[in-house]
C-alpha atoms as a PDB file:
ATOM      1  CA  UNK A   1      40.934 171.221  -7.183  1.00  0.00           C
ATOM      2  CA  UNK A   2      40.970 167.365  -7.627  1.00  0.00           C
ATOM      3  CA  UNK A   3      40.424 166.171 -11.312  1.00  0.00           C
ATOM      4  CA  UNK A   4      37.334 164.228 -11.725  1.00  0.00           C
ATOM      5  CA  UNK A   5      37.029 160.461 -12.643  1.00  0.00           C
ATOM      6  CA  UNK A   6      35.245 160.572 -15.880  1.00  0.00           C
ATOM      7  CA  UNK A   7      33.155 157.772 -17.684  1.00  0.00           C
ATOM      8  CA  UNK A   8      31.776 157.368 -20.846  1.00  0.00           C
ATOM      9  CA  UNK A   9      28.017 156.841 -20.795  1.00  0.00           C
ATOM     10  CA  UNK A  10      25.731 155.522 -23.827  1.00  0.00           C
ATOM     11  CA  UNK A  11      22.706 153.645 -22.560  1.00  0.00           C
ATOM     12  CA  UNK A  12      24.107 150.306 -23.341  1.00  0.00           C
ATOM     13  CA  UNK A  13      24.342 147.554 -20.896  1.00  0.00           C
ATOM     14  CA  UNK A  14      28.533 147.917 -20.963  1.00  0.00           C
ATOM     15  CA  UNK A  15      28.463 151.894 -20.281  1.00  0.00           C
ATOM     16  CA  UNK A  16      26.037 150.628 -17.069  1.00  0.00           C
ATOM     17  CA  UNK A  17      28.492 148.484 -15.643  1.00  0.00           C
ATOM     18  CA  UNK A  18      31.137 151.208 -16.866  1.00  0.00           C
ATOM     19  CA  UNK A  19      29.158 153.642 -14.366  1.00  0.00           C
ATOM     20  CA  UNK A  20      28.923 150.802 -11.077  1.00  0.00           C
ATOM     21  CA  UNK A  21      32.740 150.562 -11.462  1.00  0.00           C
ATOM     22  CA  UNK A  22      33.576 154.475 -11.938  1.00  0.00           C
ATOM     23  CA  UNK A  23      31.384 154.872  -8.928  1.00  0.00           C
ATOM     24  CA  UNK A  24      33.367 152.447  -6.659  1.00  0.00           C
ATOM     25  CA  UNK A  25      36.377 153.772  -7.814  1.00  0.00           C
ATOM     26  CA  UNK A  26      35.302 157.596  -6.920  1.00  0.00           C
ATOM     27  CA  UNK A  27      34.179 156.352  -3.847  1.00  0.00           C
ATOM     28  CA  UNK A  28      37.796 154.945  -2.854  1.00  0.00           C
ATOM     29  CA  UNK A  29      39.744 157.668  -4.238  1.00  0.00           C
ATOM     30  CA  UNK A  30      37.490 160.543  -2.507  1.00  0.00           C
ATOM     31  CA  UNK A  31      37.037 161.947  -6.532  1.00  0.00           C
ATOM     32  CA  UNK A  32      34.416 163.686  -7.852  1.00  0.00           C
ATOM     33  CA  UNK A  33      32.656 161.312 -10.467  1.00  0.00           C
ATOM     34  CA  UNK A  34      31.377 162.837 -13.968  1.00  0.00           C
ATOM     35  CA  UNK A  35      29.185 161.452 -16.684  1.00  0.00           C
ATOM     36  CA  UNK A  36      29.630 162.474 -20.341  1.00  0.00           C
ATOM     37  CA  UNK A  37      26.985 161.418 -23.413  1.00  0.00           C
ATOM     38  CA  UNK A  38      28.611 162.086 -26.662  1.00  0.00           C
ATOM     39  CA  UNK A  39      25.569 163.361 -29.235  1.00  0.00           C
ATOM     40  CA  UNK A  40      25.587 164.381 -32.313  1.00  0.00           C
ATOM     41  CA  UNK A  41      21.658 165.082 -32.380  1.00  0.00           C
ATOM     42  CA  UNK A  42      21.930 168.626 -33.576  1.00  0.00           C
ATOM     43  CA  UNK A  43      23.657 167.435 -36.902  1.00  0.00           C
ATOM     44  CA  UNK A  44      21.449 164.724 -38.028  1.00  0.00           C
ATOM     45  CA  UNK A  45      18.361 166.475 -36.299  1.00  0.00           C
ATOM     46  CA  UNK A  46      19.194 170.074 -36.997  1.00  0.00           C
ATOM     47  CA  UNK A  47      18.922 172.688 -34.319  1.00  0.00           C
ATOM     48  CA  UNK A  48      15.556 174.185 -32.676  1.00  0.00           C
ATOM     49  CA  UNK A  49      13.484 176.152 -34.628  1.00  0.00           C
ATOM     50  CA  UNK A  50      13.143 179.258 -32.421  1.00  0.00           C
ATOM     51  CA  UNK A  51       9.258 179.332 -32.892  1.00  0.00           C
ATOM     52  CA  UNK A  52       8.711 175.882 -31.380  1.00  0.00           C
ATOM     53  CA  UNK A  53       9.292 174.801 -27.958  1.00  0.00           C
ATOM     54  CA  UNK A  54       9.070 171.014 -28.656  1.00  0.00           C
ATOM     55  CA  UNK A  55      12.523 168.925 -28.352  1.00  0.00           C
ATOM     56  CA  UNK A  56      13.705 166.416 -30.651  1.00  0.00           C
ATOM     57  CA  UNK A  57      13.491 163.313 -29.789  1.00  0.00           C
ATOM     58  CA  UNK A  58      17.536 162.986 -30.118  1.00  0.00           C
ATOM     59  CA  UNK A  59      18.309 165.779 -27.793  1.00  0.00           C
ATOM     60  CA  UNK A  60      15.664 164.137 -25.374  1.00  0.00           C
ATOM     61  CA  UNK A  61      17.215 160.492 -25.494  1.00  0.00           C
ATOM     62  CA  UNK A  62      20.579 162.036 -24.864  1.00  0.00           C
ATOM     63  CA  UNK A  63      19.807 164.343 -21.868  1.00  0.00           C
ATOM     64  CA  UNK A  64      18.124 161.318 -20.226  1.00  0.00           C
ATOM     65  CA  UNK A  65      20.913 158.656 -20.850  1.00  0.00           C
ATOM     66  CA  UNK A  66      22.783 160.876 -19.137  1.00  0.00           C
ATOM     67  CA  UNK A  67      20.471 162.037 -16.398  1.00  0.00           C
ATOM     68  CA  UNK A  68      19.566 158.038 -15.577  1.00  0.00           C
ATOM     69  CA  UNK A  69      23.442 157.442 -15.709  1.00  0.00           C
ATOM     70  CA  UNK A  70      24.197 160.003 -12.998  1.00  0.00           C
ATOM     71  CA  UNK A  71      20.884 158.756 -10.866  1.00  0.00           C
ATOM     72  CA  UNK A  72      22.174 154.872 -11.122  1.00  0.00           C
ATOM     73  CA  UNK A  73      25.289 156.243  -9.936  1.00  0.00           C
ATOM     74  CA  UNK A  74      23.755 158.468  -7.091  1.00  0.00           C
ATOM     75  CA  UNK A  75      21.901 155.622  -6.046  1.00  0.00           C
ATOM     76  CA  UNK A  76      24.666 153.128  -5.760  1.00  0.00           C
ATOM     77  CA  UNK A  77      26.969 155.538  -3.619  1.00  0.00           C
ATOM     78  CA  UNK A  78      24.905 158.778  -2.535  1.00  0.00           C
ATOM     79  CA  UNK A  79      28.464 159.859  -0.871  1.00  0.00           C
ATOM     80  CA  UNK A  80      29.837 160.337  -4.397  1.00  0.00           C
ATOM     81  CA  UNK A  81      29.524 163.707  -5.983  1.00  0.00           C
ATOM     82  CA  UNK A  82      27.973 163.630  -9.291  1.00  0.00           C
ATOM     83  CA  UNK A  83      27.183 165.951 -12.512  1.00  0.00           C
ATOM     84  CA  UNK A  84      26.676 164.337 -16.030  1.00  0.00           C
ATOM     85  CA  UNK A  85      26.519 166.868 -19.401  1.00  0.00           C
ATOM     86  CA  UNK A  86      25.935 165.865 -22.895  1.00  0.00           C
ATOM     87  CA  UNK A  87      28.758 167.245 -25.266  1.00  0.00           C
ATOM     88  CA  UNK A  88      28.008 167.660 -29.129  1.00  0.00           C
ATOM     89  CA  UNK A  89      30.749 165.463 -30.849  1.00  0.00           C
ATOM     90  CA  UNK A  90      31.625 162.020 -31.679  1.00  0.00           C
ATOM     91  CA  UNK A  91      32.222 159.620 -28.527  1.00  0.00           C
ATOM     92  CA  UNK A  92      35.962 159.481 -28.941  1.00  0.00           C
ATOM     93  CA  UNK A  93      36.859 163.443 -29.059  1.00  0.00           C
ATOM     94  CA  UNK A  94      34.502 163.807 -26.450  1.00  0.00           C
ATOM     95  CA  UNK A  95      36.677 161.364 -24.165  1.00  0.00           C
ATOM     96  CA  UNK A  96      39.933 162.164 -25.235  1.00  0.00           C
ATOM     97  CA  UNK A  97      39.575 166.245 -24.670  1.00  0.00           C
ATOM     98  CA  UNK A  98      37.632 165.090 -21.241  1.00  0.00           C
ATOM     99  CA  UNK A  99      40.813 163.232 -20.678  1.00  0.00           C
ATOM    100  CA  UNK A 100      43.055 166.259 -20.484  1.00  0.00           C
ATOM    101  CA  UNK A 101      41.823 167.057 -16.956  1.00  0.00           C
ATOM    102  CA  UNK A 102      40.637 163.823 -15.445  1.00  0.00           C
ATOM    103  CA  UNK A 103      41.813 161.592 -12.717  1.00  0.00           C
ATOM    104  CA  UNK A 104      41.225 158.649 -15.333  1.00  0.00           C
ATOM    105  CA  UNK A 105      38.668 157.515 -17.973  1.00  0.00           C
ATOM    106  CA  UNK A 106      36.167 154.813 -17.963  1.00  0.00           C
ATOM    107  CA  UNK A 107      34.877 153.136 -20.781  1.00  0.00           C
ATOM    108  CA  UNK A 108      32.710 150.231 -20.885  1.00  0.00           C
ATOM    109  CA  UNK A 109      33.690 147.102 -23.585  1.00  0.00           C
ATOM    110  CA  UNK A 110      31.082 147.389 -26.095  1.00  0.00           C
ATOM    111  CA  UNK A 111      29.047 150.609 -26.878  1.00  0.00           C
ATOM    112  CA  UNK A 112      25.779 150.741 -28.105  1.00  0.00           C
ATOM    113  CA  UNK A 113      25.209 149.621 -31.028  1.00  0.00           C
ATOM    114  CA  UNK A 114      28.533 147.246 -31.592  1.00  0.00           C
ATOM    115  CA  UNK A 115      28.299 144.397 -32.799  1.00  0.00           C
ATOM    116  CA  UNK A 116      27.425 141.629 -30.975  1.00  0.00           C
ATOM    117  CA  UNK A 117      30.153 139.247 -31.783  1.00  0.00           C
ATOM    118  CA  UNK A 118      33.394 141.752 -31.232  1.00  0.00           C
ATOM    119  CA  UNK A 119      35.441 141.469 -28.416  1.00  0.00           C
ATOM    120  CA  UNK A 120      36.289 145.243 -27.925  1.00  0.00           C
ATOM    121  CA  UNK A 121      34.134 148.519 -29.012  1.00  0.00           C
ATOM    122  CA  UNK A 122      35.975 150.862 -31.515  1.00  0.00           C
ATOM    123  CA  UNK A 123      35.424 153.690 -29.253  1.00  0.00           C
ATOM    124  CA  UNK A 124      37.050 151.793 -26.154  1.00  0.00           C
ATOM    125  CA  UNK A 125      39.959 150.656 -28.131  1.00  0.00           C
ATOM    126  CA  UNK A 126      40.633 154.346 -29.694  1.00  0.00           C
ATOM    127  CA  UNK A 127      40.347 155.995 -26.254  1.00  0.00           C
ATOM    128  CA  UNK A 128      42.747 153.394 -24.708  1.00  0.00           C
ATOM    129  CA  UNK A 129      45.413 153.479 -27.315  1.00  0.00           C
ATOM    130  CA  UNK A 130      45.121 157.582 -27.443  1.00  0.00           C
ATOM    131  CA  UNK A 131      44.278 159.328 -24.205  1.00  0.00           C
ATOM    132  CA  UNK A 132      46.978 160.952 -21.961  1.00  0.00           C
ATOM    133  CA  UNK A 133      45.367 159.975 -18.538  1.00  0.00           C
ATOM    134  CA  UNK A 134      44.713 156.612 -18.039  1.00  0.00           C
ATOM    135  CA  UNK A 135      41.573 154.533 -19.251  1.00  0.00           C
ATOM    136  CA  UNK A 136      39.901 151.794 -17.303  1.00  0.00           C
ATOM    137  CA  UNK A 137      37.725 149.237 -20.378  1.00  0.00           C
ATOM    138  CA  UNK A 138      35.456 147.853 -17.843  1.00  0.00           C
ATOM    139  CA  UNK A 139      35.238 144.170 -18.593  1.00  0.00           C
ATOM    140  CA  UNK A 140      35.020 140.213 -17.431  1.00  0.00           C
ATOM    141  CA  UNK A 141      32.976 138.665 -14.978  1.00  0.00           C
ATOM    142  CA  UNK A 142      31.120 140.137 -12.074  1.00  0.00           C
ATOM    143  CA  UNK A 143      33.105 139.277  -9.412  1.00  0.00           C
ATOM    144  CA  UNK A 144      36.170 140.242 -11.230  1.00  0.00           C
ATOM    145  CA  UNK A 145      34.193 143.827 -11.448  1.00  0.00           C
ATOM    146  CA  UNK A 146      33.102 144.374  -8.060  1.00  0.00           C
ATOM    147  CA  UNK A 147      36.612 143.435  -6.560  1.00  0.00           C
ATOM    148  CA  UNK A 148      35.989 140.499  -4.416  1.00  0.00           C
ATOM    149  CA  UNK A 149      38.983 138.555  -5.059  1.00  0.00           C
ATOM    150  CA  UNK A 150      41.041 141.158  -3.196  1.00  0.00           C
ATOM    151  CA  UNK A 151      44.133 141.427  -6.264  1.00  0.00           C
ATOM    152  CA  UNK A 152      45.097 143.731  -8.379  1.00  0.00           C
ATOM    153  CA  UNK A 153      48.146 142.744 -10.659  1.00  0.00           C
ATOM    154  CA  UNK A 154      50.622 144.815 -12.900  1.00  0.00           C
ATOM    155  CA  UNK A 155      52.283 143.770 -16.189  1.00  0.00           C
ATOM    156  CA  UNK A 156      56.103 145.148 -15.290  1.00  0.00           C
ATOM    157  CA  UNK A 157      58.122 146.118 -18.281  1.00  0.00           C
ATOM    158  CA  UNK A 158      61.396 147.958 -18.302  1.00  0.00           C
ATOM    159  CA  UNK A 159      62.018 149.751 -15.618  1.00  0.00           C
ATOM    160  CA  UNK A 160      61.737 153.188 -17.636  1.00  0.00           C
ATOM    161  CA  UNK A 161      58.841 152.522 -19.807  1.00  0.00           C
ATOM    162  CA  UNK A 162      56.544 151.293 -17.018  1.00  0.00           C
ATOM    163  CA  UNK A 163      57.017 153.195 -14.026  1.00  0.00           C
ATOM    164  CA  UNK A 164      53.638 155.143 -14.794  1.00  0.00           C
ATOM    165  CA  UNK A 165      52.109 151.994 -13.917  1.00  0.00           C
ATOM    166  CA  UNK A 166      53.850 150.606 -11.619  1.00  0.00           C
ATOM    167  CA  UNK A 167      52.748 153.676  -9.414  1.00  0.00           C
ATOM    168  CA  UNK A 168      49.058 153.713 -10.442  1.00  0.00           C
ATOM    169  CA  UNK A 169      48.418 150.141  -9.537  1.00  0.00           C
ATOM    170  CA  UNK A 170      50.294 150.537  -6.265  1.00  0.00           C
ATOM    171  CA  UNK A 171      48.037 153.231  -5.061  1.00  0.00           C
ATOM    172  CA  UNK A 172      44.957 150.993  -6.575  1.00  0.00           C
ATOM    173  CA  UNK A 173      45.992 148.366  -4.545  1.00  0.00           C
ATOM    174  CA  UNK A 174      46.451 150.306  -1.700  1.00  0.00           C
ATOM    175  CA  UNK A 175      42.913 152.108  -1.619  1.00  0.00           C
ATOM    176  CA  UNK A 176      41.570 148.514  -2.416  1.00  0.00           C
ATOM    177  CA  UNK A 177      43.671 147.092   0.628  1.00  0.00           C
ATOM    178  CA  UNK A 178      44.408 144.466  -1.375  1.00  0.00           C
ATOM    179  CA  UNK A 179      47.751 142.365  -2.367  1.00  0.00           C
ATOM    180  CA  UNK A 180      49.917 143.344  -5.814  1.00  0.00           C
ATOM    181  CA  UNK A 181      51.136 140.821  -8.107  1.00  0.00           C
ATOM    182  CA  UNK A 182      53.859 142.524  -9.992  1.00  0.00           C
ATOM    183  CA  UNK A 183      54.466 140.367 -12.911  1.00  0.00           C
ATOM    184  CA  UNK A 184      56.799 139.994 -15.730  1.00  0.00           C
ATOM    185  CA  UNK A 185      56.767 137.441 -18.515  1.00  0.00           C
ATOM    186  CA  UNK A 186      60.045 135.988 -19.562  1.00  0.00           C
ATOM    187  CA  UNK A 187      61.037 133.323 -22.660  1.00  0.00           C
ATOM    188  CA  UNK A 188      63.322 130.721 -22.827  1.00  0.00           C
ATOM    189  CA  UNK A 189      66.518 131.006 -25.081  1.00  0.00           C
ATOM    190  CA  UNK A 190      65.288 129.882 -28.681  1.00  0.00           C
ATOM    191  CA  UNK A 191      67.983 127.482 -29.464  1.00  0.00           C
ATOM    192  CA  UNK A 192      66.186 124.218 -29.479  1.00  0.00           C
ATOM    193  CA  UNK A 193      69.617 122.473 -30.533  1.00  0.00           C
ATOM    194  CA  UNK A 194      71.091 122.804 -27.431  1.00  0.00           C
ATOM    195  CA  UNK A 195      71.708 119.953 -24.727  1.00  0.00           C
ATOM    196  CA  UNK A 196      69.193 120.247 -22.369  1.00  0.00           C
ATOM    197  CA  UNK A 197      71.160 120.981 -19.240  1.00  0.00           C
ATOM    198  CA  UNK A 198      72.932 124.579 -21.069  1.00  0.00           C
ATOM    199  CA  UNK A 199      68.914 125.125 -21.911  1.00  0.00           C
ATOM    200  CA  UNK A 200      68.245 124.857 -18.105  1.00  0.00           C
ATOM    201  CA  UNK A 201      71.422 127.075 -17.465  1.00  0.00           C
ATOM    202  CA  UNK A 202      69.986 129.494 -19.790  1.00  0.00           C
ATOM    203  CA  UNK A 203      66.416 129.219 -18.254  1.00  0.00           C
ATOM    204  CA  UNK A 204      67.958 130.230 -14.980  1.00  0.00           C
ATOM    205  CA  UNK A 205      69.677 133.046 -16.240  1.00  0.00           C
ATOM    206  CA  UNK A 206      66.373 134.185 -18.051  1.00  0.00           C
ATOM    207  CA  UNK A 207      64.497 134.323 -14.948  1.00  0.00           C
ATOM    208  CA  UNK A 208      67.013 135.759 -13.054  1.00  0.00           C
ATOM    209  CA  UNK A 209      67.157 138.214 -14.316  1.00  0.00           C
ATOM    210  CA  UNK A 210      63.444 139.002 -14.822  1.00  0.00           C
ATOM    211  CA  UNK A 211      63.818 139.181 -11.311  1.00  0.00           C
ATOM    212  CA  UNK A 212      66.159 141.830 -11.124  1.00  0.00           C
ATOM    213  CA  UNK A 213      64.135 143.995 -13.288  1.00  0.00           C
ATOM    214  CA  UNK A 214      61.179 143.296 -10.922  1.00  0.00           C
ATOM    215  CA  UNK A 215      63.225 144.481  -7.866  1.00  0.00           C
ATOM    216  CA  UNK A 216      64.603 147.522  -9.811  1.00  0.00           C
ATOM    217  CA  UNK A 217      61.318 148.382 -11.352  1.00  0.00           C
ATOM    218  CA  UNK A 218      58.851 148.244  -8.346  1.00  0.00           C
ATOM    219  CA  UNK A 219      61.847 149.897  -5.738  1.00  0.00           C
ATOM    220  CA  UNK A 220      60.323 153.505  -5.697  1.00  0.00           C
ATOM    221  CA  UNK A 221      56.995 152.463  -5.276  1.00  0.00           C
ATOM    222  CA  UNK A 222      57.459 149.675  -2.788  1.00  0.00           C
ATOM    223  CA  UNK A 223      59.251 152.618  -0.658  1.00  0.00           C
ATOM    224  CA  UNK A 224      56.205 155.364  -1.378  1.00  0.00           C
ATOM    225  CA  UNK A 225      53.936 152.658  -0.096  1.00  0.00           C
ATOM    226  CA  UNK A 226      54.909 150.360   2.402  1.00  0.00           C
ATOM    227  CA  UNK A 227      51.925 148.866   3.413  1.00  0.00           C
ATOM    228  CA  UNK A 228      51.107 146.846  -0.046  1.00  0.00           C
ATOM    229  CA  UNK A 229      51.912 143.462   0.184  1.00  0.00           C
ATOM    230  CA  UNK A 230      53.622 142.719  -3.012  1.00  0.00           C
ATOM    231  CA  UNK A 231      53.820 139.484  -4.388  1.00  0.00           C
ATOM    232  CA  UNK A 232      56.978 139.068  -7.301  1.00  0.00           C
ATOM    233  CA  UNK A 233      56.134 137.062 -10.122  1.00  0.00           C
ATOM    234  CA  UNK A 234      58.847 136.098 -12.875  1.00  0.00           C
ATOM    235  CA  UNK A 235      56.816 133.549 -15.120  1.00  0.00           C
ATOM    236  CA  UNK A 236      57.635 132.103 -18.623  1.00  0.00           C
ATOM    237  CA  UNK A 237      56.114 132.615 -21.202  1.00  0.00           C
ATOM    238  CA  UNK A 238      54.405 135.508 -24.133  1.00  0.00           C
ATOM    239  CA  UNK A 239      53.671 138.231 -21.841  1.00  0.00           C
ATOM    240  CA  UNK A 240      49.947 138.902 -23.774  1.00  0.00           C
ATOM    241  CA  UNK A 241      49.281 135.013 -22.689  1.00  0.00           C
ATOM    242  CA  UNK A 242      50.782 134.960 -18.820  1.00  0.00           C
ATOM    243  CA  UNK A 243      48.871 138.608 -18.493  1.00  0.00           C
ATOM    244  CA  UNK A 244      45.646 136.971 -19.506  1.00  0.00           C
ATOM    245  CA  UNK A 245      46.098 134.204 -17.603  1.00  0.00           C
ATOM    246  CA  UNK A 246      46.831 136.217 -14.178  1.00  0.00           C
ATOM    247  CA  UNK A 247      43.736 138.377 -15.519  1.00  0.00           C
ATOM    248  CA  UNK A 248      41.185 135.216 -14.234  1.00  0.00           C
ATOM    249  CA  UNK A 249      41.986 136.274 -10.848  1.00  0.00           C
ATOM    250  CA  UNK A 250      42.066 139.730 -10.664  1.00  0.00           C
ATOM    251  CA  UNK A 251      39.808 142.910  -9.561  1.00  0.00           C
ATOM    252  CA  UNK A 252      42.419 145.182 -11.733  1.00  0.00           C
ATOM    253  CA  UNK A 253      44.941 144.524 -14.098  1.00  0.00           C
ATOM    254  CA  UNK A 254      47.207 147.813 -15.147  1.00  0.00           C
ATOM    255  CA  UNK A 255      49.607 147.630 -18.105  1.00  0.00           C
ATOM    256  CA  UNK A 256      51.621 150.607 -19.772  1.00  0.00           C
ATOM    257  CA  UNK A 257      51.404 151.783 -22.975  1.00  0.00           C
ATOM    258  CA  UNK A 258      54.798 153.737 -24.352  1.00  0.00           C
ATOM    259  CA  UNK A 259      53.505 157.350 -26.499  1.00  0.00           C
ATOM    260  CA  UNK A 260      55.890 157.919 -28.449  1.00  0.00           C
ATOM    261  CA  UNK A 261      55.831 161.941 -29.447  1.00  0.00           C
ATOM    262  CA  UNK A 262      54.703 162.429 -33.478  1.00  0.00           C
ATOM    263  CA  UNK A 263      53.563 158.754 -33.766  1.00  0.00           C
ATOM    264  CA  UNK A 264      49.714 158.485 -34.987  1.00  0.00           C
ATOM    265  CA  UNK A 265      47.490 156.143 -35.072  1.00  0.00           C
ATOM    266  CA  UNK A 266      46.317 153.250 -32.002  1.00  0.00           C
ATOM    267  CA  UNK A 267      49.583 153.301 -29.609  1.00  0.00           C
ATOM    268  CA  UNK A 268      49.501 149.789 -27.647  1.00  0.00           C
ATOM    269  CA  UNK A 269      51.739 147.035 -27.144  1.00  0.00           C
ATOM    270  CA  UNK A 270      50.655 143.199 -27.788  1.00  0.00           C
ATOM    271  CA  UNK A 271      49.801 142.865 -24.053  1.00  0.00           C
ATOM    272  CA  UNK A 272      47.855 145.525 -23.692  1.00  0.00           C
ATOM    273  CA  UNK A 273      45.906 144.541 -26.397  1.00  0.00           C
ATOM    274  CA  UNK A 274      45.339 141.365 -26.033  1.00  0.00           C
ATOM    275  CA  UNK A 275      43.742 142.029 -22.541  1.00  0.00           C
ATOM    276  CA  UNK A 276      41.803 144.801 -23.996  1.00  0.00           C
ATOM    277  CA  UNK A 277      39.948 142.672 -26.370  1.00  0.00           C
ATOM    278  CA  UNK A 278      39.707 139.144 -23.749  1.00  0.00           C
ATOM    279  CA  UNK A 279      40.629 140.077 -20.308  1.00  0.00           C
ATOM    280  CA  UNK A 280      38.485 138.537 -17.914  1.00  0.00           C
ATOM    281  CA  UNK A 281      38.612 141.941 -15.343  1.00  0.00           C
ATOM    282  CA  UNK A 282      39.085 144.835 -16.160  1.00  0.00           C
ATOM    283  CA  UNK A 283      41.753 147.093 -17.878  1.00  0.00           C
ATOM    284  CA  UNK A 284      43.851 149.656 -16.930  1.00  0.00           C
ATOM    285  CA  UNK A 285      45.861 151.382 -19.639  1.00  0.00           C
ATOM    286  CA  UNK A 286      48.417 153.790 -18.626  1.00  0.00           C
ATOM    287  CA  UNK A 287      50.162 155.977 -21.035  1.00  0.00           C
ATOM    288  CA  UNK A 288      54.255 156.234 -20.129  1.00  0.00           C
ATOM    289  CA  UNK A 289      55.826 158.975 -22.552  1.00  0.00           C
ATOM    290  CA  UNK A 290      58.610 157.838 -24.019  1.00  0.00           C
END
C-alpha cells in the first residue's frame, strides 16, 4: 500500500497554497493525497446533546475547511485521489502521529490566525523540527511554488548525516525532470594575520575539499539515478546565507535535519532554519537519525 502525502489544512490563505503544492506533488509521485483539519470544537463547544440534531457551528466550520480543501484539490488535478477527515486534537499532534505513515507532510508558512508580521507559523516550525517523515513549509514566490524554474537544490552536509536528503531531492528532481544543484558551503581559514598568498593556499585547500565531500556524499545517489543532471557547487561562505541565496532560484530546496535519539525539544540546524523562516521556495526538511 503506498503511504499517502499528507497536508495540513486550516482555511488560511498559506494552508491553500499548502494544498496546490501537495497536489502537484501527488500528482508526480502517483501518491494518494490526504487532507487533515486539526479541531478542537468538541472541547470548547462541548459534545452533541443527544436530543438535538443541530451542529455547532465549530464542528460545521471544520468539516467544511476540510471538505473545500479536498474539492480545491480535486479540482486542480481530478487524477489525484483524495479523502480529507477532521481529527480532534491540536494541529501539531495531529501532524506528527499523521506523519508516522506518510510519504511526507505539508504545511503551509503561516496558519490561521498567526500573526501577521512572523516569518514562520509555530505549528510549521514544530512539525518541521519534530516529525520522522519529511515536511515540505510551503513558501516564497509563485513561481518558485509552481516549479517553473526547473531546479531543485540540496544543502550537502557530511556524508553520513545527510544522505536522507541527498536521496529525497534526487528522486524530486528526477520526477520534476529537472537539474540538481548539490551544494555545500565552505569558510575561509580565520587567521586574518596571515600573508595573503598562505590565505589563498588555505582557500584552495578549503574548497577542495568541500569538493571531495560533494563527490563522496552524492556517489550512491548519482549511481541510483543516472539521468539527473547534477550540477556541484562548493561556495564560500555561512551555509544558512549561501542556502538562502541559492533558495531565489529554486522550485525545491531539501536540507537534513540530524534526530538525535532522547533529545527534546525543536531539532534543526542553523540552515535549516534560517530557510524555514525566509526561504524564498519552499522547504524540505528531512530528518537523518543520528
Amino acid at each position: 500500500m503506498e503511504l499517502p502525502l499528507v497536508v495540513g489544512v486550516d482555511g488560511s490563505d498559506s494552508s491553500l497554497q499548502a494544498v496546490d503544492w501537495a497536489t502537484d506533488e501527488a500528482a508526480r509521485h502517483g501518491l494518494p493525497l490526504r487532507l487533515v483539519y486539526a479541531s478542537l470544537w468538541e472541547r470548547y463547544e462541548g459534545g452533541r446533546p443527544s436530543f438535538t440534531t443541530d451542529r455547532p457551528s465549530g464542528e460545521i466550520m471544520a468539516q467544511h475547511i476540510a471538505a473545500s480543501g479536498a474539492e480545491r484539490a480535486q479540482l486542480r488535478n481530478p487524477e489525484v485521489k483524495v479523502s480529507s477527515e477532521v481529527l480532534p486534537d491540536d494541529a501539531v499532534s495531529v501532524l506528527l502521529h499523521a506523519g508516522r505513515e506518510s510519504f511526507a507532510l505539508v504545511t503551509g508558512s503561516r496558519g490561521r490566525g498567526e500573526l501577521a508580521g512572523e516569518l514562520l507559523g509555530s505549528v510549521s516550525l514544530a512539525v518541521a523540527a519534530r516529525a520522522v517523515c519529511p515536511v515540505v513549509v510551503v513558501r516564497g514566490g509563485k513561481r518558485n511554488r509552481q516549479g517553473s524554474l526547473g531546479r531543485v537544490v540540496v544543502g550537502v552536509g557530511d556524508a553520513t548525516e545527510g544522505s536522507t536528503a541527498v536521496r529525497f531531492a534526487f528522486r524530486e528532481a528526477e520526477v520534476r525532470h529537472c537539474a540538481l544543484d548539490a551544494v555545500r558551503a565552505w569558510r575561509y581559514p580565520a587567521h586574518e594575520h596571515m600573508d595573503q598568498p598562505l590565505l589563498e593556499v588555505a582557500a584552495d585547500v578549503h574548497q577542495e575539499q568541500a569538493s571531495t565531500l560533494l563527490t563522496d556524499a552524492l556517489r550512491d545517489a548519482v549511481r541510483e539515478h543516472p539521468d539527473v543532471e547534477v550540477h556541484r557547487k562548493a561556495v564560500e561562505g555561512p551555509a544558512h546565507k549561501v542556502l538562502l541565496d541559492a533558495s531565489a532560484d529554486a522550485d525545491l530546496i531539501v536540507v537534513s535535519a540530524l534526530r538525535r535519539h532522547g533529545h527534546f525539544g525543536l531539532q534543526l540546524g542553523r540552515a535549516a532554519h534560517a530557510l524555514l523562516h525566509h526561504a524564498e521556495c519552499p522547504v524540505a526538511v528531512v530528518p537523518q537519525r543520528a
